[in-house]
Protein backbone atom coordinates (compact mmCIF):
# COMPACT_ATOMS: atom_id res chain seq x y z
CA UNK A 1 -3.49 71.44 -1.83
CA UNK A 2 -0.11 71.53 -3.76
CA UNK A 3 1.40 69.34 -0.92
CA UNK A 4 -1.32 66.78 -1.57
CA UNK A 5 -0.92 66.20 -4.83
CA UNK A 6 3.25 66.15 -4.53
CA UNK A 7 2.56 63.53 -1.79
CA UNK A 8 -0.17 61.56 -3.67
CA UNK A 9 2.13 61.77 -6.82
CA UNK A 10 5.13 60.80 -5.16
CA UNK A 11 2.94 57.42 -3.35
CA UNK A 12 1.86 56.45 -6.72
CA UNK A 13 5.39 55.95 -7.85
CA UNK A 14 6.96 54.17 -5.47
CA UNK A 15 3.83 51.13 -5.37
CA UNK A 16 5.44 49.17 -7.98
CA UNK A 17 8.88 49.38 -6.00
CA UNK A 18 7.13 48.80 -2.68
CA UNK A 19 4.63 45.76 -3.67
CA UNK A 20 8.33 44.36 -5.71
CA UNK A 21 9.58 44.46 -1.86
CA UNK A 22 6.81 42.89 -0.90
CA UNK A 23 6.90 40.15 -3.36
CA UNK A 24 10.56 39.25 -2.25
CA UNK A 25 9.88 39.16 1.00
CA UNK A 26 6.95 36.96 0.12
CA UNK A 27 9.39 34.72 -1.52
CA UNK A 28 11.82 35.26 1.04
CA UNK A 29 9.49 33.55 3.52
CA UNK A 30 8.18 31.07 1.15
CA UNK A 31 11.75 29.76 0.71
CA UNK A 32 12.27 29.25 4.39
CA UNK A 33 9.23 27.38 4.80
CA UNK A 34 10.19 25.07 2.25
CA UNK A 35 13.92 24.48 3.72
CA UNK A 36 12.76 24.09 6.93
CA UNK A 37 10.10 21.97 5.65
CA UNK A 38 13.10 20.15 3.87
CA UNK A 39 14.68 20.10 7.32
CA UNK A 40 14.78 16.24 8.65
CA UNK A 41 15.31 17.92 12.14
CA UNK A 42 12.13 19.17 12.63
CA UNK A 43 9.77 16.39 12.55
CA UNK A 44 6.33 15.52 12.40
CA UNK A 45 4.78 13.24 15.98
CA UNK A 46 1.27 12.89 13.52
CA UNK A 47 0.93 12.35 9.99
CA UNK A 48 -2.41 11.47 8.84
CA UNK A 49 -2.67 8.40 6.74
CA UNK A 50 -6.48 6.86 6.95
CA UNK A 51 -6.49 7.98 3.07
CA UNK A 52 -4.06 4.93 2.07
CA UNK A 53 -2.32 6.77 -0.58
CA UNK A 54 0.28 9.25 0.60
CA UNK A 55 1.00 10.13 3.72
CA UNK A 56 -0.63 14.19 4.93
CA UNK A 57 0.62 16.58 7.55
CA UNK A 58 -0.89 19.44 8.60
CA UNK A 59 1.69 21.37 7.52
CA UNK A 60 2.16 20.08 3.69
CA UNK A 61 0.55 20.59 0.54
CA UNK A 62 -3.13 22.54 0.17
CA UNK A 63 -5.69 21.82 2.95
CA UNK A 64 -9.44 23.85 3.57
CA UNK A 65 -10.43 23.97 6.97
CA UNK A 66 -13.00 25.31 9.33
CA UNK A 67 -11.96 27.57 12.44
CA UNK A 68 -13.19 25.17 14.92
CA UNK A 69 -11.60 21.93 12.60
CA UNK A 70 -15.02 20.18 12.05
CA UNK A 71 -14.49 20.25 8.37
CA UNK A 72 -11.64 19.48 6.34
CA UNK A 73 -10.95 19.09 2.19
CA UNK A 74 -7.63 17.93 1.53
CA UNK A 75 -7.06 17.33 -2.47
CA UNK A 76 -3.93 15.38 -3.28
CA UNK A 77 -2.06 14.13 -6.26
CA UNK A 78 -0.66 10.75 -6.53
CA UNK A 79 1.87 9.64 -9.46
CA UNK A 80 4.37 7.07 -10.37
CA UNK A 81 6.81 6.46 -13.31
CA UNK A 82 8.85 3.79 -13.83
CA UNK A 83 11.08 2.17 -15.77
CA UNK A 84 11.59 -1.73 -15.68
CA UNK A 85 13.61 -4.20 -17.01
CA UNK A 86 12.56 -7.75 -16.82
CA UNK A 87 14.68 -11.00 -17.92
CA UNK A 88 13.01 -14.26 -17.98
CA UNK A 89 14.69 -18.25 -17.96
CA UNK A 90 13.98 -19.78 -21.06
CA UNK A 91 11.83 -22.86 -18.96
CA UNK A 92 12.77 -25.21 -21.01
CA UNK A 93 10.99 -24.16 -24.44
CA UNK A 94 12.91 -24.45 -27.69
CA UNK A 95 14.51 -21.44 -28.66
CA UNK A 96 13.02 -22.08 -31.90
CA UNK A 97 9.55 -20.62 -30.70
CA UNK A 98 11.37 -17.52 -30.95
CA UNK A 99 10.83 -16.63 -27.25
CA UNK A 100 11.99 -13.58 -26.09
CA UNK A 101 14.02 -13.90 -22.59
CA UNK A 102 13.38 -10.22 -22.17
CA UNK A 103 9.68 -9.06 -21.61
CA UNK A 104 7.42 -7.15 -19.97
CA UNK A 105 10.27 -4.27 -19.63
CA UNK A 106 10.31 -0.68 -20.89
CA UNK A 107 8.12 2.33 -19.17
CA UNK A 108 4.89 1.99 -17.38
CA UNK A 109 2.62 4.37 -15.00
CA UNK A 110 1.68 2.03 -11.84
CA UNK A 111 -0.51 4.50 -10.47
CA UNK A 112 -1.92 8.25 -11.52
CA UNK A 113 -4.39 9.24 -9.04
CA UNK A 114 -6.27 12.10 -8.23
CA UNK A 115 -7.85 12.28 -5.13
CA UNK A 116 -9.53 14.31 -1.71
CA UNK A 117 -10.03 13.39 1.63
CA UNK A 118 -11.07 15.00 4.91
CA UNK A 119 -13.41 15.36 7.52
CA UNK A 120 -17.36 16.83 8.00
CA UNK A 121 -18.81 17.16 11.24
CA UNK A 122 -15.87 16.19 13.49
CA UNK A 123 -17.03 12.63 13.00
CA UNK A 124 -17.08 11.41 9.28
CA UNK A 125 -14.07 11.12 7.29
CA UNK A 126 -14.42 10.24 3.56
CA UNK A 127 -11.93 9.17 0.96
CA UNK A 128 -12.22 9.25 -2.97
CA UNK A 129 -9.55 8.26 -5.45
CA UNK A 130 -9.44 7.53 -8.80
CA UNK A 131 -6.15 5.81 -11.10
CA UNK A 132 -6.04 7.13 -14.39
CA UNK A 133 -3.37 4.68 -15.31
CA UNK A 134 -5.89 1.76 -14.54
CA UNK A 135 -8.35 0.01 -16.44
CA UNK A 136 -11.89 -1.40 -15.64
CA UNK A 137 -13.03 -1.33 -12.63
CA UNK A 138 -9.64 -0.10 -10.76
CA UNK A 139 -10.05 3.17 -11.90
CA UNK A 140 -12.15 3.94 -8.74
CA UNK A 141 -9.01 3.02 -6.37
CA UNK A 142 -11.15 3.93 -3.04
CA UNK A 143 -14.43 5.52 -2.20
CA UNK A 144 -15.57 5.59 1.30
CA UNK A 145 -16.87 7.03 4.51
CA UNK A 146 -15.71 6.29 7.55
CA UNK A 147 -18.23 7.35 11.09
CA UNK A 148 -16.42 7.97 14.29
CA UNK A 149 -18.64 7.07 17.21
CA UNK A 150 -15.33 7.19 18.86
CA UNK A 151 -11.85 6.17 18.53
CA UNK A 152 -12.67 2.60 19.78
CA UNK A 153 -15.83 2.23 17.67
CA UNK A 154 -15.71 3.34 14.10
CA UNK A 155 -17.50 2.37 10.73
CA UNK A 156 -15.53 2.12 7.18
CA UNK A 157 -18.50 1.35 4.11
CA UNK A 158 -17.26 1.47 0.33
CA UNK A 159 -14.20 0.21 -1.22
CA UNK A 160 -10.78 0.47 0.50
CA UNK A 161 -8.03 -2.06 1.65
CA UNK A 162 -9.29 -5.49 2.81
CA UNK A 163 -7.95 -5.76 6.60
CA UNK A 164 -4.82 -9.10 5.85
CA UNK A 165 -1.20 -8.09 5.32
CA UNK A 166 0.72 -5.28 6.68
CA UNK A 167 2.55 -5.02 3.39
CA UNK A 168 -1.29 -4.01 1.70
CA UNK A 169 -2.21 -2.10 4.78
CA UNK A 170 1.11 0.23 4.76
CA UNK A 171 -0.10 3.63 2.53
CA UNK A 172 0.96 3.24 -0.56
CA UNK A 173 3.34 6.27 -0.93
CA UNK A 174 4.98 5.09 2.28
CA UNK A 175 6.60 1.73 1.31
CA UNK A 176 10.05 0.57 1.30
CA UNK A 177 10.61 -1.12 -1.93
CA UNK A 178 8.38 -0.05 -5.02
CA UNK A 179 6.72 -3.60 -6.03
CA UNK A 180 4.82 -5.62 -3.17
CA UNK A 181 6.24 -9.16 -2.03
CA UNK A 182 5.69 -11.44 -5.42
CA UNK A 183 4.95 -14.42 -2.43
CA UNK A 184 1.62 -11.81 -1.99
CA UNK A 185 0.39 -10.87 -5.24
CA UNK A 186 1.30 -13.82 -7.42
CA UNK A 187 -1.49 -16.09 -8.50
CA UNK A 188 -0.38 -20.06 -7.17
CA UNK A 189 -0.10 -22.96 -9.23
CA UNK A 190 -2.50 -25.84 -9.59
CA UNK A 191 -2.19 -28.97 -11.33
CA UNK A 192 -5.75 -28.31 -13.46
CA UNK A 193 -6.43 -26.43 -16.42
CA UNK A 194 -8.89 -24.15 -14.87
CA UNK A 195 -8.77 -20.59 -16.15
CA UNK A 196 -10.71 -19.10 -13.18
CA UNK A 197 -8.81 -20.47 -10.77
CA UNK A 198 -5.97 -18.16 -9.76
CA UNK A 199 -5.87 -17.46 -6.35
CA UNK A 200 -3.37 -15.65 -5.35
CA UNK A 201 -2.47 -15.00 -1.06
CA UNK A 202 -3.26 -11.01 -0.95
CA UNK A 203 -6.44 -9.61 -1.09
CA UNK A 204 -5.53 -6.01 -1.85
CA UNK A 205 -8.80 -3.79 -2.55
CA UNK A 206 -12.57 -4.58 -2.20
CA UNK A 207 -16.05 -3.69 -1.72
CA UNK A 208 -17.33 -4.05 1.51
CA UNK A 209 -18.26 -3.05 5.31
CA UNK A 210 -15.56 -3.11 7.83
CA UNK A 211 -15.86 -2.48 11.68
CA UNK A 212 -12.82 -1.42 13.17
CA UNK A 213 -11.37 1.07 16.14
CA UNK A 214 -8.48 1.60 18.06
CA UNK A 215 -8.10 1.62 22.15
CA UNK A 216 -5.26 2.13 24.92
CA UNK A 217 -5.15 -0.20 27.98
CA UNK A 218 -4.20 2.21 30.06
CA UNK A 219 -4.04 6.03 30.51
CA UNK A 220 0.05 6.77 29.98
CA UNK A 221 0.29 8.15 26.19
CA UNK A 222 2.10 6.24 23.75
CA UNK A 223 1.49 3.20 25.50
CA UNK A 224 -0.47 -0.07 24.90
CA UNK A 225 -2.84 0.04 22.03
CA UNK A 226 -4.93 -2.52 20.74
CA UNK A 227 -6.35 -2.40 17.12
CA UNK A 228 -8.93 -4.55 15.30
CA UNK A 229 -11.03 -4.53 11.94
CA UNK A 230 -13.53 -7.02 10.79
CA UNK A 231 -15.91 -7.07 8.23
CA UNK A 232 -17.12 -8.28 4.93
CA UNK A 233 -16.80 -7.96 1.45
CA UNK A 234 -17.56 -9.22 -2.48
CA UNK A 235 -14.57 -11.25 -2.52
CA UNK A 236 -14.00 -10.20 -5.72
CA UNK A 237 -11.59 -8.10 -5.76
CA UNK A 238 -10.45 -4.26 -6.62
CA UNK A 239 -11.45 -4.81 -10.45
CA UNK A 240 -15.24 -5.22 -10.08
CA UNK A 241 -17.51 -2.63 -8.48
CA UNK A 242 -21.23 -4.44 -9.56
CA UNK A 243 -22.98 -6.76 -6.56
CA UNK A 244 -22.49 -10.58 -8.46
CA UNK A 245 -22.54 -12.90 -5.37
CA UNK A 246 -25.51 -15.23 -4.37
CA UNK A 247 -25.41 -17.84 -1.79
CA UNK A 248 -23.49 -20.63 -1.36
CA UNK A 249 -24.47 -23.80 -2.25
CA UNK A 250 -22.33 -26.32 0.34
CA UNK A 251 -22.06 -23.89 3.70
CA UNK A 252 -25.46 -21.83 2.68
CA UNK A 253 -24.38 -18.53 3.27
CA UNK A 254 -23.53 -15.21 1.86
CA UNK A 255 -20.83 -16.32 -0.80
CA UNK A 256 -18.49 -13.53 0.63
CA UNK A 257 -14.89 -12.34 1.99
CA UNK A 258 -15.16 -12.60 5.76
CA UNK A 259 -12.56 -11.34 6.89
CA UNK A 260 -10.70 -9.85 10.44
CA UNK A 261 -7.79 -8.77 11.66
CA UNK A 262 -6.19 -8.03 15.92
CA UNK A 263 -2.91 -6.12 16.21
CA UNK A 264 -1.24 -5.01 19.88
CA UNK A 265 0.99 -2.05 19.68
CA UNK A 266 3.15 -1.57 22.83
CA UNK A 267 4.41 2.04 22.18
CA UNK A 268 1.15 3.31 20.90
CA UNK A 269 -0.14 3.41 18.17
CA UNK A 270 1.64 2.10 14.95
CA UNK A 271 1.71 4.99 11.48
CA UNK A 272 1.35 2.85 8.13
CA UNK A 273 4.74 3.35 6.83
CA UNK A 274 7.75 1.64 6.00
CA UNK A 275 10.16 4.49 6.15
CA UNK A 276 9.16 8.51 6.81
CA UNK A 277 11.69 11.09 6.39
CA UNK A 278 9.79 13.41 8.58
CA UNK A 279 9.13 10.70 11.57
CA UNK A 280 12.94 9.58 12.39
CA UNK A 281 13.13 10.06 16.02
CA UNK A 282 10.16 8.23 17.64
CA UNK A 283 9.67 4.48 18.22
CA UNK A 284 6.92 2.38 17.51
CA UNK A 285 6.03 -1.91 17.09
CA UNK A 286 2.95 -3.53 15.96
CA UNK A 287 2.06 -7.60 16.33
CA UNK A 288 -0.86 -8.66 14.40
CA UNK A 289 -3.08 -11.87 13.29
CA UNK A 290 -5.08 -11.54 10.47
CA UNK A 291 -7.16 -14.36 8.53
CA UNK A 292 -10.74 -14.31 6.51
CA UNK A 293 -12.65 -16.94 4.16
CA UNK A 294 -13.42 -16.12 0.86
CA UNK A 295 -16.70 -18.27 0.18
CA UNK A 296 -17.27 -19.54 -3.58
CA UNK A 297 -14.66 -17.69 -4.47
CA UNK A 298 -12.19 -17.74 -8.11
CA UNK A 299 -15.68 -17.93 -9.89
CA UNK A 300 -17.85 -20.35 -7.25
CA UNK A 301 -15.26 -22.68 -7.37
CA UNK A 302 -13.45 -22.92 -4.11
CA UNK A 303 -13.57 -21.48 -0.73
CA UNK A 304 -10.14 -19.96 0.00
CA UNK A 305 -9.06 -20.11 3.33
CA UNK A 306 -6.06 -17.14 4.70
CA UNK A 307 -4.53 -16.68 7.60
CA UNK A 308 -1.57 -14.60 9.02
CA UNK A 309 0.94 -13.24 11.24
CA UNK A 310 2.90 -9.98 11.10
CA UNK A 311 5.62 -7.93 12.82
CA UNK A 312 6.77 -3.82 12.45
CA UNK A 313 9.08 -1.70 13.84
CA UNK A 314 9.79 1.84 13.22
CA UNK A 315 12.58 2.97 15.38
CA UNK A 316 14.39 6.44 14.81
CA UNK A 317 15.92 6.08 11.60
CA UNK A 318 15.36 2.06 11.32
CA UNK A 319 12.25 -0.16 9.88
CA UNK A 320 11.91 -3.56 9.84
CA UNK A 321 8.84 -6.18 9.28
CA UNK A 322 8.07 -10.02 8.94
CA UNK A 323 5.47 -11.38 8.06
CA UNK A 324 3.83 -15.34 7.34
CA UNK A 325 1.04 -16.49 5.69
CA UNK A 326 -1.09 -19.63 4.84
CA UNK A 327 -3.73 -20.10 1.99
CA UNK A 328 -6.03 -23.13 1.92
CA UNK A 329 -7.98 -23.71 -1.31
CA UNK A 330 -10.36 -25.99 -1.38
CA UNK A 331 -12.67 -26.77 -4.35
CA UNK A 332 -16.55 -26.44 -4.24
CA UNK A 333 -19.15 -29.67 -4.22
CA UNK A 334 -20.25 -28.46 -7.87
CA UNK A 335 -16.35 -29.39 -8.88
CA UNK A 336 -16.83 -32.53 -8.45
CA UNK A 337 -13.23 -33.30 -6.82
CA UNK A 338 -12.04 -33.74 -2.65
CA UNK A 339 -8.45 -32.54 -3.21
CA UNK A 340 -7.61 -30.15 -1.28
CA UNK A 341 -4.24 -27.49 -1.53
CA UNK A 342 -2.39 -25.48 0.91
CA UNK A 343 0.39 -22.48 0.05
CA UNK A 344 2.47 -20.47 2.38
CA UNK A 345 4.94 -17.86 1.81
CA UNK A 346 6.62 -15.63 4.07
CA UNK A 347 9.08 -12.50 4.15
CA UNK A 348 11.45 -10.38 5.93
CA UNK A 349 12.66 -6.83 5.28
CA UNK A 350 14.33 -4.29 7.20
CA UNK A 351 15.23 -0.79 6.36
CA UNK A 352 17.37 2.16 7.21
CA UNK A 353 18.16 6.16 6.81
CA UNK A 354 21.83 6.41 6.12
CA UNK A 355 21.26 10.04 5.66
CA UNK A 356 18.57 13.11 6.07
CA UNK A 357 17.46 11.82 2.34
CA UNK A 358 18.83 8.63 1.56
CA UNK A 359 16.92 5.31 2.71
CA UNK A 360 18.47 1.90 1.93
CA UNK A 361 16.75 -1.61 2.19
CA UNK A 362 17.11 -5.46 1.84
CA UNK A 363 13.83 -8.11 1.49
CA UNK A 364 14.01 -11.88 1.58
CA UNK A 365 10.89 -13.28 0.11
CA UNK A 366 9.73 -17.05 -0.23
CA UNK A 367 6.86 -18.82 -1.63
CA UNK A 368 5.72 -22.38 -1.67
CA UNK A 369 3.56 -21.44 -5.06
CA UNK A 370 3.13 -25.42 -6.70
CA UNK A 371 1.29 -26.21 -2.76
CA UNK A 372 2.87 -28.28 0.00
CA UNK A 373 2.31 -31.51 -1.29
CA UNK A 374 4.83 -31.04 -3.97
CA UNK A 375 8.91 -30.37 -3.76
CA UNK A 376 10.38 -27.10 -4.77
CA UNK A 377 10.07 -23.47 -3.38
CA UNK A 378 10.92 -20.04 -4.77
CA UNK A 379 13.08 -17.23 -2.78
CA UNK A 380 13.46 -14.11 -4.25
CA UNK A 381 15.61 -11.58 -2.39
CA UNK A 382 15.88 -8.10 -3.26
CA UNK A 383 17.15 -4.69 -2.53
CA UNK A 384 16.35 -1.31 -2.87
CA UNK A 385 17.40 2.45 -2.66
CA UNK A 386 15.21 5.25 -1.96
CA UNK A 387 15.97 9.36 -2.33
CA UNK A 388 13.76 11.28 -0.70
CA UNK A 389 13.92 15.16 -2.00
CA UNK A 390 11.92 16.48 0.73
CA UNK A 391 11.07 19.74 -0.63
CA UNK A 392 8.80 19.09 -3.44
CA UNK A 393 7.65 15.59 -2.42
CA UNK A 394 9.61 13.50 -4.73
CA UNK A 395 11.32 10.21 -3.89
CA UNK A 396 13.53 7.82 -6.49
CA UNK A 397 13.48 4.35 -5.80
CA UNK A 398 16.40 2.08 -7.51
CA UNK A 399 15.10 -1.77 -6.83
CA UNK A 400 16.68 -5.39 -7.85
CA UNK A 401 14.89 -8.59 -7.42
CA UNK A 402 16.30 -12.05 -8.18
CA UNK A 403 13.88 -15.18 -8.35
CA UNK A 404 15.13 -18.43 -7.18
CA UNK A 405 13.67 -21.70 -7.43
CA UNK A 406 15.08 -24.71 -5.34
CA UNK A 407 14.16 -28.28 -4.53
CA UNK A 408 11.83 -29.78 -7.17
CA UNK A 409 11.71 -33.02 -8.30
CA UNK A 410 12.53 -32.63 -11.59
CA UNK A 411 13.54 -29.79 -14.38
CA UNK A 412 9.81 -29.61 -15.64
CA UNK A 413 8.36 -28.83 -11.84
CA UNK A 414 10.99 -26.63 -11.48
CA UNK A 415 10.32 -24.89 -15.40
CA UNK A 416 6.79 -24.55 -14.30
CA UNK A 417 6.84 -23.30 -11.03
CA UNK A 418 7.85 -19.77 -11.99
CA UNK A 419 5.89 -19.15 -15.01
CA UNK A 420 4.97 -15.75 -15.22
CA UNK A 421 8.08 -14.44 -12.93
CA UNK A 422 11.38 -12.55 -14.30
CA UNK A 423 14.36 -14.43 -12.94
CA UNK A 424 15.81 -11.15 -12.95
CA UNK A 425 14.08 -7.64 -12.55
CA UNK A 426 15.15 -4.03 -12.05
CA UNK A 427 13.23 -1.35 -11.14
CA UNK A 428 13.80 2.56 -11.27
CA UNK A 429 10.74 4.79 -10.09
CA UNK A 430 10.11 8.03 -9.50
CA UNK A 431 6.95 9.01 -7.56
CA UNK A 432 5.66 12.23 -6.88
CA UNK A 433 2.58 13.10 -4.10
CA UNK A 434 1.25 16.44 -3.73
């Protein structure tokens, strides 16, 4: 009996030592994981991405999921700081109007969001995110489901990305340079006064019902893929979640965004990003058409009219993408007023991984934003720097844009035509996903 309590006593004191082993081996391990997670040599052949935010391997981050994989609850964490600096011409106003040439610069929080995403049933994936740093109506980023009858044949109802533009389609966490193509988001120029018409070429976010799937032409693996997505939705945009269309008046139909979009992948099927440090050593190439109608749209005023063409590659350590794009904007019978107008922009980037963490990349960018009818264009070319450090999920983005403006009749045309648009702008982010 003696023994046993020597024994028992002599156990008791050596737990703390033993469970401090423990915890260093713990650590021991967890350290590896996260260096060889950091490791740009192992890599990842599937990163899901159907959530549009940040890109999720199996592997990375938190994840719940059932044995057999029917059910799967992925929370993630979404966040972007920046710092900008924005310098704007003085378009021809008198300095005595006091106008400040620098604007718009200082800090700013693009996007905060919070976020889960997953599977239930094998079959239905859902998405829900929400932006802190937005007002509105943009606070609820996405919110969808998404029913699988089969790869080929799927349903997407909620809000989510409208199917036009591979530069809004790429996940957001996964793009080259940290501000979209200004020929995509900026609203055009018209020669009226009319407040509520500001169209601008992208389409970004929306409510809506999309039908979409994606199919190989043959049996070998990685081999020719065809995509497609078509749908409809509000038309009004990612700032209003309320049901405010009615019919319209001239073409009597749903005053909606109708909207489609075909896309042929030769080496399978084509990951939306624009530069993955853990997917350097495959190959992959999309081609894609994409256009849509936006009935009574910019307040019932005009039907706008989009169509487009777009190229990717992702090859080993090298991206690169072009895309073009054609708006048509005419006004509604109500208006009172034939004239039509037609915009176009187009741009060209290209990418590439000088080293395990550092990505480098160069954008050309132009925009016909007073319409084709009238002289003058803007180019704005740009470059950027990304720093990936892979093992906490941060990347630092350096970015310089320069707007141009050539061609227009006179020094008023040309004063006007990039109102609203730094001549020069800088851009330092740092974005974290979890």
């Amino acid at each position: 009996m003696k023994k046993t309590y020597i024994l028992l006593l002599v156990s008791l004191l050596a737990m703390p030592t033993l469970a401090e082993e423990h915890e260093k081996e713990k650590g021991i391990t967890f350290e590896r994981y996260n260096l060889k997670s950091a490791d740009l040599s192992r890599q990842a052949e599937n990163i899901d991405m159907e959530n549009g935010v940040l890109g999720i391997a199996d592997d990375r981050g938190f994840t719940l999921q059932s044995r057999d994989g029917r059910f799967v609850f992925k929370p993630y964490l979404f966040l972007q700081t920046r710092g900008q600096y924005n310098y704007y011409d003085d378009e021809g106003l008198d300095k005595a109007y006091n106008q400040d040439n620098v604007a718009n610069s200082g800090f700013s929080m693009p996007y905060a969001i919070l976020g889960f995403t997953g599977t239930t049933f094998g079959r239905l994936d859902y998405n829900l995110s929400i932006n802190a740093a937005a007002t509105g109506g943009n606070v609820l980023q996405q919110a969808w489901v998404d029913y699988r009858i089969s790869p080929a044949a799927r349903f997407r109802a909620g809000k989510f990305k409208t199917p036009f533009f591979h530069a809004y389609l790429t996940t957001l966490g996964e793009t080259l340079f940290p501000c979209l193509p200004a020929s995509l988001t900026s609203p055009v120029i018209m020669p009226y006064s009319l407040n509520a018409v500001t169209p601008s070429i992208g389409t970004g976010f929306d409510l809506g019902f999309q039908f979409h799937g994606k199919a190989r032409l043959n049996k070998k693996p990685a081999s020719w893929t065809i995509g497609y997505e078509v749908g409809l939705w509000n038309g009004t945009g990612s700032g209003v979640n309320t049901a405010t269309k009615t019919l319209s008046d001239d073409a009597h139909i749903p005053s909606l965004l109708y909207a489609g979009r075909l896309t042929f992948m030769p080496w399978g099927s084509m990951p939306a990003t624009q530069g993955n440090s853990h997917m350097l050593q495959g190959r992959h190439m999309l081609f894609g058409v994409s256009g849509g109608i936006n009935v009574e749209s910019e307040n019932e005023s005009t039907n706008d009219t989009r169509i487009g063409v777009e190229w990717s590659l992702l090859h080993g350590k090298w991206y690169a993408a072009a895309e073009g794009y054609w708006m048509h904007v005419s006004f509604t019978e109500r208006q009172k007023t034939d004239e039509v107008f037609n915009y176009w922009g187009c741009y060209g980037q290209v990418g590439y991984f000088f080293t395990r963490c550092l990505q480098a990349g160069f954008r050309y960018d132009f925009l016909d934003r007073n319409g084709s009818d009238k002289d003058g264009f803007l180019d704005m070319p740009a470059a950027v720097v990304n720093y990936y450090i892979n093992k906490c999920n941060l990347k630092l983005s350096a970015m310089y844009q320069f707007t141009g403006r050539y061609g227009h009749e006179s020094q008023l045309d040309r004063d006007n035509d990039d109102l609203g648009l730094s001549t020069h702008s800088a851009v330092v982010q740092l974005q974290y996903s979890f």
